[in-house]
PDB file of N, CA and C in Angstrom:
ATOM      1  N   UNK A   1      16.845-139.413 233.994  1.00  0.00           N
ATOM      2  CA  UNK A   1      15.894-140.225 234.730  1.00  0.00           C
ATOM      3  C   UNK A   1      16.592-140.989 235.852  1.00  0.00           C
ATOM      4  N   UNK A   2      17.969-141.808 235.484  1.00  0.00           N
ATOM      5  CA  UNK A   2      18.843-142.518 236.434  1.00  0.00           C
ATOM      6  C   UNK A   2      18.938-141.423 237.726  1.00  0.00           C
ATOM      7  N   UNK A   3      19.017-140.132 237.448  1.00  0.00           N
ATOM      8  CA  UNK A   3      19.806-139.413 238.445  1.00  0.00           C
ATOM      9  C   UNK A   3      18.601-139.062 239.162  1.00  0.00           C
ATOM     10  N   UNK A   4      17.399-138.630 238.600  1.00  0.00           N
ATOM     11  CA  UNK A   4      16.329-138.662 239.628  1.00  0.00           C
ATOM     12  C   UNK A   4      15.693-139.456 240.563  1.00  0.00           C
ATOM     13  N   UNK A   5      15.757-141.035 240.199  1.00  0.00           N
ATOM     14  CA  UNK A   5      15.786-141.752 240.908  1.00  0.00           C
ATOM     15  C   UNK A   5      16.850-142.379 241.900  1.00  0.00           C
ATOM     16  N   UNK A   6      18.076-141.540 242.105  1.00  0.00           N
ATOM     17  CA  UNK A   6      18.934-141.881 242.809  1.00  0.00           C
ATOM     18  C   UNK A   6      18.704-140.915 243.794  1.00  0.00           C
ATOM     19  N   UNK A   7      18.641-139.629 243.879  1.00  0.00           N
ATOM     20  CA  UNK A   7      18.443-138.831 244.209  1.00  0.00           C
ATOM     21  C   UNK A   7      17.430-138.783 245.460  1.00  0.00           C
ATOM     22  N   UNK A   8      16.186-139.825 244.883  1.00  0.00           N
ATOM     23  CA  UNK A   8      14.950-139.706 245.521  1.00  0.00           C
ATOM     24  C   UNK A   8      15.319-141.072 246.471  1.00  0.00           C
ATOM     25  N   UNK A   9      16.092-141.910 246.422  1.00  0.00           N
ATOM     26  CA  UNK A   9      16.267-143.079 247.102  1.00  0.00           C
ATOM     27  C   UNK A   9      17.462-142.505 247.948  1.00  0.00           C
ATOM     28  N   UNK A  10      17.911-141.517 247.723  1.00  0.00           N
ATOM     29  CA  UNK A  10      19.368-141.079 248.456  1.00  0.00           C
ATOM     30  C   UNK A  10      18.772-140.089 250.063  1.00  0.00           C
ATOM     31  N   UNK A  11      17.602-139.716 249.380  1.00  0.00           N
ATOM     32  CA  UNK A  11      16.769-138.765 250.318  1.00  0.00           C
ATOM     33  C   UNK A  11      15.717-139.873 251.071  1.00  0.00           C
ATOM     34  N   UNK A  12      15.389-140.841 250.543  1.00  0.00           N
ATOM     35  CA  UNK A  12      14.689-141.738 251.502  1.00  0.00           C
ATOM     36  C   UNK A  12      15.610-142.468 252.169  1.00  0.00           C
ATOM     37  N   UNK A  13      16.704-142.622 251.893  1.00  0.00           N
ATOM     38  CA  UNK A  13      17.694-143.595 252.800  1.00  0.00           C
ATOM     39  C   UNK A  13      18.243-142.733 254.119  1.00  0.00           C
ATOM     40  N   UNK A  14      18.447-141.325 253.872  1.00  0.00           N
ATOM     41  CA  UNK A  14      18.696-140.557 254.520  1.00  0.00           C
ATOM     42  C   UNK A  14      17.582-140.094 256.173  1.00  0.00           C
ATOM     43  N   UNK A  15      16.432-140.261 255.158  1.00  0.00           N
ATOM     44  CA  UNK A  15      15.055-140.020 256.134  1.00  0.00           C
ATOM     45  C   UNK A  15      14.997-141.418 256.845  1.00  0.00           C
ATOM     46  N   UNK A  16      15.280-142.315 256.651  1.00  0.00           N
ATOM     47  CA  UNK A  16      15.334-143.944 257.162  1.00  0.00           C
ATOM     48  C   UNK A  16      16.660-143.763 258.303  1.00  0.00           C
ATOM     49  N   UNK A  17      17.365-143.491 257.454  1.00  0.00           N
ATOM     50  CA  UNK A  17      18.609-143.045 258.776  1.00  0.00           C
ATOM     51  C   UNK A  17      18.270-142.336 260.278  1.00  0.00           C
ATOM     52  N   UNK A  18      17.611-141.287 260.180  1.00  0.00           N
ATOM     53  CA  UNK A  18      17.152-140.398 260.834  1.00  0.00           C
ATOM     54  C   UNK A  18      16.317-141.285 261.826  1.00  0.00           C
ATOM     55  N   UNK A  19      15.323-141.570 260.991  1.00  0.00           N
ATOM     56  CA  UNK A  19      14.648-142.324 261.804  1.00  0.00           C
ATOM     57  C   UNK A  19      14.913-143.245 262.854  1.00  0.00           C
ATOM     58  N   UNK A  20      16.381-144.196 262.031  1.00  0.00           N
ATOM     59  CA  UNK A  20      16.786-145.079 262.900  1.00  0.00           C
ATOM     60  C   UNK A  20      17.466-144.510 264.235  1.00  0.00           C
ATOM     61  N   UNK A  21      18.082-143.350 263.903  1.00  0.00           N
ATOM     62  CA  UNK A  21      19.151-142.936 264.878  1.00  0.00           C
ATOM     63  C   UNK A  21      18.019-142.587 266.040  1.00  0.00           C
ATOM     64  N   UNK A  22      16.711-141.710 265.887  1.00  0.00           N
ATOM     65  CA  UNK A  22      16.011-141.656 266.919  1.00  0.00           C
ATOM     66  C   UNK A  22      15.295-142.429 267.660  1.00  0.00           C
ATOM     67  N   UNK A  23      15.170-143.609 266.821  1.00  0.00           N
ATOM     68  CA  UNK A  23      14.682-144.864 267.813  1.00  0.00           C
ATOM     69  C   UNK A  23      15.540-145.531 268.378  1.00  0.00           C
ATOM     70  N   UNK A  24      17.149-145.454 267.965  1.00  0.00           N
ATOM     71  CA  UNK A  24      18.034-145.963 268.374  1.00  0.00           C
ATOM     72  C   UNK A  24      18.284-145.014 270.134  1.00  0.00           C
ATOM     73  N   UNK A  25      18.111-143.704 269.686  1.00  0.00           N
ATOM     74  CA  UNK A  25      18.232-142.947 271.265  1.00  0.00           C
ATOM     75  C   UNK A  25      17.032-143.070 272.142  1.00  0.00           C
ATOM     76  N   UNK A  26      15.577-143.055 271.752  1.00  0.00           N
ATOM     77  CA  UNK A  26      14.659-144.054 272.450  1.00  0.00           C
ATOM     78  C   UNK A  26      15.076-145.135 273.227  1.00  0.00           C
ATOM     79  N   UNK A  27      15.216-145.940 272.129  1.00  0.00           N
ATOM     80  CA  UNK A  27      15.522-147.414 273.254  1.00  0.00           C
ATOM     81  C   UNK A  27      16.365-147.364 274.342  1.00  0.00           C
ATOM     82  N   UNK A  28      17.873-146.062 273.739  1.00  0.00           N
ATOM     83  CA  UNK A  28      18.686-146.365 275.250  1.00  0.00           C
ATOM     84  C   UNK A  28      17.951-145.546 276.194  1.00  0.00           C
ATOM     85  N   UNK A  29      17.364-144.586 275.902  1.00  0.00           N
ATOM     86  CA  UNK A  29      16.359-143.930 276.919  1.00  0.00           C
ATOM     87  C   UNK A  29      15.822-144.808 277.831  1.00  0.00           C
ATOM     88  N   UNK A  30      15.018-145.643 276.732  1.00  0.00           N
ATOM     89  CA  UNK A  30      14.356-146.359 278.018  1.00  0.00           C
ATOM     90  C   UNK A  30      14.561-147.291 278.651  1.00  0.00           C
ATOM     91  N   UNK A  31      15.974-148.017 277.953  1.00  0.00           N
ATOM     92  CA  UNK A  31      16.705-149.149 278.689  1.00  0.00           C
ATOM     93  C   UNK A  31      17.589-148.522 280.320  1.00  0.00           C
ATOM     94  N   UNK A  32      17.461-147.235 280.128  1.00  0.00           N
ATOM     95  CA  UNK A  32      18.145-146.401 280.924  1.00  0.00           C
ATOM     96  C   UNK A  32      16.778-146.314 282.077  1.00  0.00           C
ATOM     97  N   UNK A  33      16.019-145.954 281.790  1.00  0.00           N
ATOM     98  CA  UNK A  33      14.867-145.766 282.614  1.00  0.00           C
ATOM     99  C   UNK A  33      14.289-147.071 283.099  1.00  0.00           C
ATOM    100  N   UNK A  34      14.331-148.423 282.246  1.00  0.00           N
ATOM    101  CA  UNK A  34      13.943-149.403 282.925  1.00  0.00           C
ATOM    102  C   UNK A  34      15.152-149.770 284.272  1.00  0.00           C
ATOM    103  N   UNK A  35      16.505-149.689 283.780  1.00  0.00           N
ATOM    104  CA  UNK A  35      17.341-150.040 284.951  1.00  0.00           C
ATOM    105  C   UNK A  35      17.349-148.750 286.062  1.00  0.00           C
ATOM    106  N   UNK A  36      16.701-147.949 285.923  1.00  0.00           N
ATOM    107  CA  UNK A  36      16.870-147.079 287.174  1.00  0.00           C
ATOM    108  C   UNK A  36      15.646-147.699 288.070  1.00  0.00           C
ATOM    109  N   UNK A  37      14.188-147.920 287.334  1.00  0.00           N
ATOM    110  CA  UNK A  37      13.075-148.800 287.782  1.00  0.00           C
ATOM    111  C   UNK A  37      13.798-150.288 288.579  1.00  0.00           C
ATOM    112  N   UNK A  38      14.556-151.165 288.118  1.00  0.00           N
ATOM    113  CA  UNK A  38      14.779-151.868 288.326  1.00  0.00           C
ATOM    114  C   UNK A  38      15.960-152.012 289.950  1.00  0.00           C
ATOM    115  N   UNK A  39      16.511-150.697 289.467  1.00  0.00           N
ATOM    116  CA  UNK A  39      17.714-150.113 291.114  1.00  0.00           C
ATOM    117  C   UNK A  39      16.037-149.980 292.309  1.00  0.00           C
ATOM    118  N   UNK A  40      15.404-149.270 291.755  1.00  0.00           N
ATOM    119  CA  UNK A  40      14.270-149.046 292.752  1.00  0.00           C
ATOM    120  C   UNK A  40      13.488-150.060 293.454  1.00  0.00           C
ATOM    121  N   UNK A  41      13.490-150.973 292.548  1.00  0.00           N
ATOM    122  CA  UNK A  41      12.593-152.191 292.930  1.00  0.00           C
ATOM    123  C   UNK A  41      13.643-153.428 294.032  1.00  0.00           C
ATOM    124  N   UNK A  42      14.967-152.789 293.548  1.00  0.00           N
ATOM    125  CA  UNK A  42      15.396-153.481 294.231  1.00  0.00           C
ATOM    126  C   UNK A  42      15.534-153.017 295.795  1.00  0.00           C
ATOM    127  N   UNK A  43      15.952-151.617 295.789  1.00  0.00           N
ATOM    128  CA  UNK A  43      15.929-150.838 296.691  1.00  0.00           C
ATOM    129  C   UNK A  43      14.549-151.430 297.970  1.00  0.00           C
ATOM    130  N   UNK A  44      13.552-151.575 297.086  1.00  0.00           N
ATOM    131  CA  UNK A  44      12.158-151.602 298.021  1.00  0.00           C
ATOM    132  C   UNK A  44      12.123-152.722 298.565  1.00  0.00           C
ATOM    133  N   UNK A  45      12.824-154.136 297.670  1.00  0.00           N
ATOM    134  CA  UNK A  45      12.592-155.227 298.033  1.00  0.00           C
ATOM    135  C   UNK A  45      13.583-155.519 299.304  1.00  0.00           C
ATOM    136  N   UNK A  46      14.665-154.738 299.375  1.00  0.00           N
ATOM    137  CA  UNK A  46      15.556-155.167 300.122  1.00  0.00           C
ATOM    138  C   UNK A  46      15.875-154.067 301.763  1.00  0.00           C
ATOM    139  N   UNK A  47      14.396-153.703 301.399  1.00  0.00           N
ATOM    140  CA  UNK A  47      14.265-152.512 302.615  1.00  0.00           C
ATOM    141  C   UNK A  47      13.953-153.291 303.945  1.00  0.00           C
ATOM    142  N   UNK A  48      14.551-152.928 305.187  1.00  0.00           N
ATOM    143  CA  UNK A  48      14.159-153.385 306.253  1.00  0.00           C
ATOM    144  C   UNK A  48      14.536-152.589 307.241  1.00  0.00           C
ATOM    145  N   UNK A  49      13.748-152.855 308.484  1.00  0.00           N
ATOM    146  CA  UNK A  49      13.894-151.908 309.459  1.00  0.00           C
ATOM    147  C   UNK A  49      15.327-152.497 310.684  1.00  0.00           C
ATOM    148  N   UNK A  50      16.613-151.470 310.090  1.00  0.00           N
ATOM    149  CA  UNK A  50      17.640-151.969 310.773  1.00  0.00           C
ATOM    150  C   UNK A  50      17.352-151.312 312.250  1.00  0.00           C
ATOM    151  N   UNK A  51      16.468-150.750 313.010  1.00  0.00           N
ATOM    152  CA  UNK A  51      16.724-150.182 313.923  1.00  0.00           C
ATOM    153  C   UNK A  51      16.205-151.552 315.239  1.00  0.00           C
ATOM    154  N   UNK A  52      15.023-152.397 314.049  1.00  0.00           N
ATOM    155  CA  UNK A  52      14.974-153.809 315.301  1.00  0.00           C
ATOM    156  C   UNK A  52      15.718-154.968 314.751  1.00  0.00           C
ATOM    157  N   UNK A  53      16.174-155.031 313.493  1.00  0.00           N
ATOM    158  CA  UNK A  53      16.231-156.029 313.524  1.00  0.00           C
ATOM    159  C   UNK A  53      15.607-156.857 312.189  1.00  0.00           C
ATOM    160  N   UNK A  54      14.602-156.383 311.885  1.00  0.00           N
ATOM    161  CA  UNK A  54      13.989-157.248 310.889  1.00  0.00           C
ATOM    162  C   UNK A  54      13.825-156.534 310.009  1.00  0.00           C
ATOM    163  N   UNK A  55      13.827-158.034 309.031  1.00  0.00           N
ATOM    164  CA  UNK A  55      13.602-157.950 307.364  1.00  0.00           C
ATOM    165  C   UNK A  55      12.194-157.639 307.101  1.00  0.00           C
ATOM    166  N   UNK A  56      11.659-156.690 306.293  1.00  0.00           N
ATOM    167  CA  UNK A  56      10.425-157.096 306.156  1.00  0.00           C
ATOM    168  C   UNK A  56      10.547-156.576 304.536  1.00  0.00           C
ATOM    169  N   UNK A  57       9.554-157.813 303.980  1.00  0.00           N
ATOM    170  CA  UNK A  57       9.967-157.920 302.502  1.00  0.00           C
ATOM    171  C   UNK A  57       8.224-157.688 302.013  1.00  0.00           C
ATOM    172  N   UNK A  58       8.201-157.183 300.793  1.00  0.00           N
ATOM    173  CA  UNK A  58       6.816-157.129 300.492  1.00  0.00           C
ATOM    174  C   UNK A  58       5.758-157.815 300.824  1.00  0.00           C
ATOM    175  N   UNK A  59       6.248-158.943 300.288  1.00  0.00           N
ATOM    176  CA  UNK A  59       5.297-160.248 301.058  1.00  0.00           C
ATOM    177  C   UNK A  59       4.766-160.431 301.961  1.00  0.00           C
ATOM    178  N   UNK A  60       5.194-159.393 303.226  1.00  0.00           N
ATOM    179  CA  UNK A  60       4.602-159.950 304.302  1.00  0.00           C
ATOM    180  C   UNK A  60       3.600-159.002 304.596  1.00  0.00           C
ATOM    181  N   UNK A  61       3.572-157.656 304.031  1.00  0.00           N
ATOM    182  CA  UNK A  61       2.706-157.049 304.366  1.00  0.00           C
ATOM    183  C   UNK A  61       1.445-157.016 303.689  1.00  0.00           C
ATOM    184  N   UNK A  62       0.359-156.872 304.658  1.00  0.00           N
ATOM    185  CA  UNK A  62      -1.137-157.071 303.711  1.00  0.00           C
ATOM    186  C   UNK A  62      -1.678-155.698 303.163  1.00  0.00           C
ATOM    187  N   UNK A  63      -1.396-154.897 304.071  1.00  0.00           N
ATOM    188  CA  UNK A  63      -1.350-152.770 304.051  1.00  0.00           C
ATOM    189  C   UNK A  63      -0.700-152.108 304.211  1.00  0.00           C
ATOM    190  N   UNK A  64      -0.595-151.403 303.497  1.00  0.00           N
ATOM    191  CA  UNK A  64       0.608-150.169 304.268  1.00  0.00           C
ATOM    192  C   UNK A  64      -0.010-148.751 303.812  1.00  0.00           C
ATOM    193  N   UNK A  65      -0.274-147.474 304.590  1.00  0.00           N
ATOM    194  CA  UNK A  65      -0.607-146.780 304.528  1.00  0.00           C
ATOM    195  C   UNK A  65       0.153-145.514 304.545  1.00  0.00           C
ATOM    196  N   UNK A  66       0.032-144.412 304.449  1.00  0.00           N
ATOM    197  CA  UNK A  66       1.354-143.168 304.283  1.00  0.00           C
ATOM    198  C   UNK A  66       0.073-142.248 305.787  1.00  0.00           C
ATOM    199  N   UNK A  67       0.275-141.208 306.386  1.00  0.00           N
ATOM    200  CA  UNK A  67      -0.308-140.889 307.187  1.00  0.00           C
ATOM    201  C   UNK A  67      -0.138-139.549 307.029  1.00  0.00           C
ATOM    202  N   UNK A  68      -0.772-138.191 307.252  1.00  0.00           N
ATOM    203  CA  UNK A  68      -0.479-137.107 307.023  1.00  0.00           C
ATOM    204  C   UNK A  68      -0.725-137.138 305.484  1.00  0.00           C
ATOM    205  N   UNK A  69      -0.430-135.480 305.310  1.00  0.00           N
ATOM    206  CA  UNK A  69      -0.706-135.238 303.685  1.00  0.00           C
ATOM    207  C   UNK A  69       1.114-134.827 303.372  1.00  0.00           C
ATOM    208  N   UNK A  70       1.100-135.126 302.073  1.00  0.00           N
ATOM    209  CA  UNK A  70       2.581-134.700 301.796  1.00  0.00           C
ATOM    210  C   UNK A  70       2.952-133.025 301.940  1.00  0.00           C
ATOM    211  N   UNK A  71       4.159-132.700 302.843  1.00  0.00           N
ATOM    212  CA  UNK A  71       4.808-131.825 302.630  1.00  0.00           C
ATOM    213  C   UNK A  71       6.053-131.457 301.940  1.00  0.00           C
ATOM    214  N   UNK A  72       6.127-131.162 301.135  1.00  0.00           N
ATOM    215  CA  UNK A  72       7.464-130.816 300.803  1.00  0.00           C
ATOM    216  C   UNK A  72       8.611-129.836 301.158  1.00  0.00           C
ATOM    217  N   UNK A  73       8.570-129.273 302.002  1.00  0.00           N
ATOM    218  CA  UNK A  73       9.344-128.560 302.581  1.00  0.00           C
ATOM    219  C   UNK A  73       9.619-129.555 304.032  1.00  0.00           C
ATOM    220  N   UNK A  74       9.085-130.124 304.588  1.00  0.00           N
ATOM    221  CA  UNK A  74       9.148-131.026 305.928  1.00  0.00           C
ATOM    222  C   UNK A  74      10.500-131.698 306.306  1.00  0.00           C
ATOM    223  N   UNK A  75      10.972-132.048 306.620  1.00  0.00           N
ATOM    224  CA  UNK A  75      11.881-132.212 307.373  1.00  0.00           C
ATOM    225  C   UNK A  75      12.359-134.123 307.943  1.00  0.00           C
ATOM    226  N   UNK A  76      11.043-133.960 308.216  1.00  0.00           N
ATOM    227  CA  UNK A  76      10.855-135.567 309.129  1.00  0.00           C
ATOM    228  C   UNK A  76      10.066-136.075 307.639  1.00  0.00           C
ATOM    229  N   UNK A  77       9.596-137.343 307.092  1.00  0.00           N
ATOM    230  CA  UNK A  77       9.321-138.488 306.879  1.00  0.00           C
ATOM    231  C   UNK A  77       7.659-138.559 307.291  1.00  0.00           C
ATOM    232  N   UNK A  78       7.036-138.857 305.979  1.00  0.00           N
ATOM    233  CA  UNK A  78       5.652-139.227 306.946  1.00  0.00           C
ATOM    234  C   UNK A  78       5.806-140.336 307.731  1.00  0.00           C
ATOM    235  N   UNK A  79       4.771-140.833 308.364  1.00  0.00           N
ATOM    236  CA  UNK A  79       4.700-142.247 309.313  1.00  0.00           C
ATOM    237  C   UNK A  79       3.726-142.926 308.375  1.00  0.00           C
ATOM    238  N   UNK A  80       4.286-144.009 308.422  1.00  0.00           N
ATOM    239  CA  UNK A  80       3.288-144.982 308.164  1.00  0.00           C
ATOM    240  C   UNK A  80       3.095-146.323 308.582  1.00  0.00           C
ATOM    241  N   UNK A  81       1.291-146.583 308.458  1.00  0.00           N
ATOM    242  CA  UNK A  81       0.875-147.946 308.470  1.00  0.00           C
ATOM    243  C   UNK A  81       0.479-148.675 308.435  1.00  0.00           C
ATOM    244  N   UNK A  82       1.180-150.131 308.708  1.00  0.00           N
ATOM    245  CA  UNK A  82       1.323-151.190 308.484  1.00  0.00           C
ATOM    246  C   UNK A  82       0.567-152.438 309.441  1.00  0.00           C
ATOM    247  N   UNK A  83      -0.267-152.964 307.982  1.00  0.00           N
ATOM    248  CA  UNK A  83      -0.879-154.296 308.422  1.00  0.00           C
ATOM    249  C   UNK A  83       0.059-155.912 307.981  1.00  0.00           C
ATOM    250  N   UNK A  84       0.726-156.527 309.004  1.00  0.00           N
ATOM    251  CA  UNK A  84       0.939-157.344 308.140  1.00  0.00           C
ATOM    252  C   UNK A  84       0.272-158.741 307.747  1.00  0.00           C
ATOM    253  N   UNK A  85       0.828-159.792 307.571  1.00  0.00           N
ATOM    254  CA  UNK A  85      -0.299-161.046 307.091  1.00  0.00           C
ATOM    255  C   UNK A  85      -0.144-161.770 308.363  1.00  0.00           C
ATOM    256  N   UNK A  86       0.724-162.024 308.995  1.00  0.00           N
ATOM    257  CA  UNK A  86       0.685-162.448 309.991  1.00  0.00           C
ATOM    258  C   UNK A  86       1.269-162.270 311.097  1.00  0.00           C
ATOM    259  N   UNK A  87       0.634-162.352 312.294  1.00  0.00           N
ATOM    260  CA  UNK A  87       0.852-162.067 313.549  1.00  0.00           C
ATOM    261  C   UNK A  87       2.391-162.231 313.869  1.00  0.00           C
ATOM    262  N   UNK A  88       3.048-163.165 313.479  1.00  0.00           N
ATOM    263  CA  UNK A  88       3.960-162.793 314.277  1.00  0.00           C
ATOM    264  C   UNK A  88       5.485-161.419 313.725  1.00  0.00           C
ATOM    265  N   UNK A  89       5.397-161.042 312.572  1.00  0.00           N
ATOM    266  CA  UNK A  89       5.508-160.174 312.473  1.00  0.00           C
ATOM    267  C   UNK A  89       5.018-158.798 313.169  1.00  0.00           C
ATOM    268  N   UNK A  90       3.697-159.051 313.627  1.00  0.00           N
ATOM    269  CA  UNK A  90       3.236-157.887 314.108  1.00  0.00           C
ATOM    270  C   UNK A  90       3.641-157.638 315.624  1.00  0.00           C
ATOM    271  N   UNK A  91       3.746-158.785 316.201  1.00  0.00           N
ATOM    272  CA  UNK A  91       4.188-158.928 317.486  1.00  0.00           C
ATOM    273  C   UNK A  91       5.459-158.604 317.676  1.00  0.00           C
ATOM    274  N   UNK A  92       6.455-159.248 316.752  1.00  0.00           N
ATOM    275  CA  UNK A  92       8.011-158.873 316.972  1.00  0.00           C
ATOM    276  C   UNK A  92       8.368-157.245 316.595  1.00  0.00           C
ATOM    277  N   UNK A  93       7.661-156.201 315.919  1.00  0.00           N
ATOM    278  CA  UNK A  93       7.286-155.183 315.740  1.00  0.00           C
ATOM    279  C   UNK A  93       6.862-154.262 317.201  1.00  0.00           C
ATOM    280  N   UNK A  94       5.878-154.954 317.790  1.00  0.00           N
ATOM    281  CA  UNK A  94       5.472-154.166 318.423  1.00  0.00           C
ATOM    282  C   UNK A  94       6.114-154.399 319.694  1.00  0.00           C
ATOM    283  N   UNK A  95       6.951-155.461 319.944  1.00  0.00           N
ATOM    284  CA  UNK A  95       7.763-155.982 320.992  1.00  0.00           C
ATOM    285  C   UNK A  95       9.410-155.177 320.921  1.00  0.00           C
ATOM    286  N   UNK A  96       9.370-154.714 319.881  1.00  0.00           N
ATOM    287  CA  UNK A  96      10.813-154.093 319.411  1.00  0.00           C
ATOM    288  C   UNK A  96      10.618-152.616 319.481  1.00  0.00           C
ATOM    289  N   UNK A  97       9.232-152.106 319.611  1.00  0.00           N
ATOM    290  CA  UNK A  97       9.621-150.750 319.825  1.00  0.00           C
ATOM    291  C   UNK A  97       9.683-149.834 320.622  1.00  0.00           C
ATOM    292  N   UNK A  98      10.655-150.377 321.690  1.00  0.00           N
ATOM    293  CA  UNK A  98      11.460-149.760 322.318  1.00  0.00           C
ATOM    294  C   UNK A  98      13.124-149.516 321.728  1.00  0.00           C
ATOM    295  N   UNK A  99      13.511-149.957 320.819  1.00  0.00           N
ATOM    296  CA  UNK A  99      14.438-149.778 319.847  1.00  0.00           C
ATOM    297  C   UNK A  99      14.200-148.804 318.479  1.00  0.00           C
ATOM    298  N   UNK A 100      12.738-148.743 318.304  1.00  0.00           N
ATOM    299  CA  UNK A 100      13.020-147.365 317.416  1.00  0.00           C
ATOM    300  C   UNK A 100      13.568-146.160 317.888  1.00  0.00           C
ATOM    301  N   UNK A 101      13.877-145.316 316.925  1.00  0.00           N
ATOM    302  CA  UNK A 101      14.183-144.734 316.942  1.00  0.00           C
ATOM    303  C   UNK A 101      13.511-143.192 316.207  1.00  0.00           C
TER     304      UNK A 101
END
């Protein structure tokens, strides 16, 4: 009787193991996937247009639109655009582009 019940707790400790080890590779999964989210977000927040000059940080924009339909074979970048909240962003934008590129 001792040995059957060891047996049966030896096989549930085992299945508990298992278990743990795959939630244990879960979590780094997704601790892995939150910091790649987190490289991205930073990426976006810290995007600006070096060709005038300015920062432009989420905040300031009220719209932003993508233009064209996606290609994937393309070459160039869609265009897109941009409403922002306030004018003078929009002005120093549109005063600077003679510096795009």
């Amino acid at each position: 009787m001792g040995e059957v019940v060891a047996k049966t707790l030896k096989t549930k400790f085992e299945e508990l193991l298992d278990k743990v080890n795959q939630l244990e590779t879960c979590v780094k999964s997704s601790q892995n996937d939150k910091d790649e989210l987190l490289m991205k977000i930073n990426d976006l927040e810290q995007y600006r247009m070096p060709n005038i000059g300015m920062e432009i940080k989420g905040d300031s924009i009220d719209r932003c639109h993508r233009v064209r339909a996606y290609k994937p074979n393309s070459k160039h970048p869609r265009g897109v655009i941009m409403e922002f909240i306030n004018y003078k962003y929009n002005s120093f934008v549109f005063n600077s582009k003679k510096y795009l590129t």
